[in-house]
Protein backbone atom coordinates (compact mmCIF):
# COMPACT_ATOMS: atom_id res chain seq x y z
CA UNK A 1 0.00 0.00 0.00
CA UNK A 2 1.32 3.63 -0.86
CA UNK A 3 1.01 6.38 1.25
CA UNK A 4 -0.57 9.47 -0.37
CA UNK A 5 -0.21 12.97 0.01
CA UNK A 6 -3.91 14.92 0.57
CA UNK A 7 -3.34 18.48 -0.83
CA UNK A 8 -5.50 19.84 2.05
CA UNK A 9 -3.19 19.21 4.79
CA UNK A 10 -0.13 20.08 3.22
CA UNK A 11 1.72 23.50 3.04
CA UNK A 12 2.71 24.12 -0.47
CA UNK A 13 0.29 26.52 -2.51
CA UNK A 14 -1.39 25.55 -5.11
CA UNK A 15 -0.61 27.59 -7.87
CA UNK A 16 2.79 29.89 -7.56
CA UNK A 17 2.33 33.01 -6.68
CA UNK A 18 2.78 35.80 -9.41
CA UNK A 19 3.70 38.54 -6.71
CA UNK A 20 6.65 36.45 -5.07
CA UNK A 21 7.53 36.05 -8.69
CA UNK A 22 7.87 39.61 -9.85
CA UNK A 23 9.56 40.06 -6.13
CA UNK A 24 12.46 37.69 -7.01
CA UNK A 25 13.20 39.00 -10.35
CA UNK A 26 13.44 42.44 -9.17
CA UNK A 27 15.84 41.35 -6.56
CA UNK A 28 17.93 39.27 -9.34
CA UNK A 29 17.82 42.28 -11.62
CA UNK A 30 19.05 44.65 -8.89
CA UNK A 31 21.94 41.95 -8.19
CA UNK A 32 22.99 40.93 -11.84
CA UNK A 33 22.09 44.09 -13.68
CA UNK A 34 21.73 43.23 -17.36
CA UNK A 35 24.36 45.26 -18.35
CA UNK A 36 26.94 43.48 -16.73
CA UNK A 37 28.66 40.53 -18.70
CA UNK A 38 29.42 37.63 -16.82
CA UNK A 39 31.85 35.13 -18.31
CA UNK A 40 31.85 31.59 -17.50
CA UNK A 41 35.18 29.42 -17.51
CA UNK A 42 36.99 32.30 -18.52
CA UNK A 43 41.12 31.43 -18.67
CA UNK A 44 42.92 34.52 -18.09
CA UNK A 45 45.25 33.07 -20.22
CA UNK A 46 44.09 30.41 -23.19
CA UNK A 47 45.90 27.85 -25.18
């Protein structure tokens, strides 16, 4: 027999919520501005 999980008594939302959303990409944006190249695995000095 499998346990399952009833929605009802569980803490997660239901749907994500847009608000938080527009929160956290504000907060990213203000961090990593656009503008600002970032460069992954760059070698200072390549072969």
């Amino acid at each position: 027999m499998t346990d399952r999980i009833d929605p009802e008594q569980t803490d997660v939302p239901a749907a994500p919520d847009p608000d938080l959303d527009e929160e956290l990409d504000e907060a990213l944006d203000d961090s990593f501005p656009a503008s600002d190249p970032v460069s992954i695995d760059r070698r200072e000095d390549p072969q």
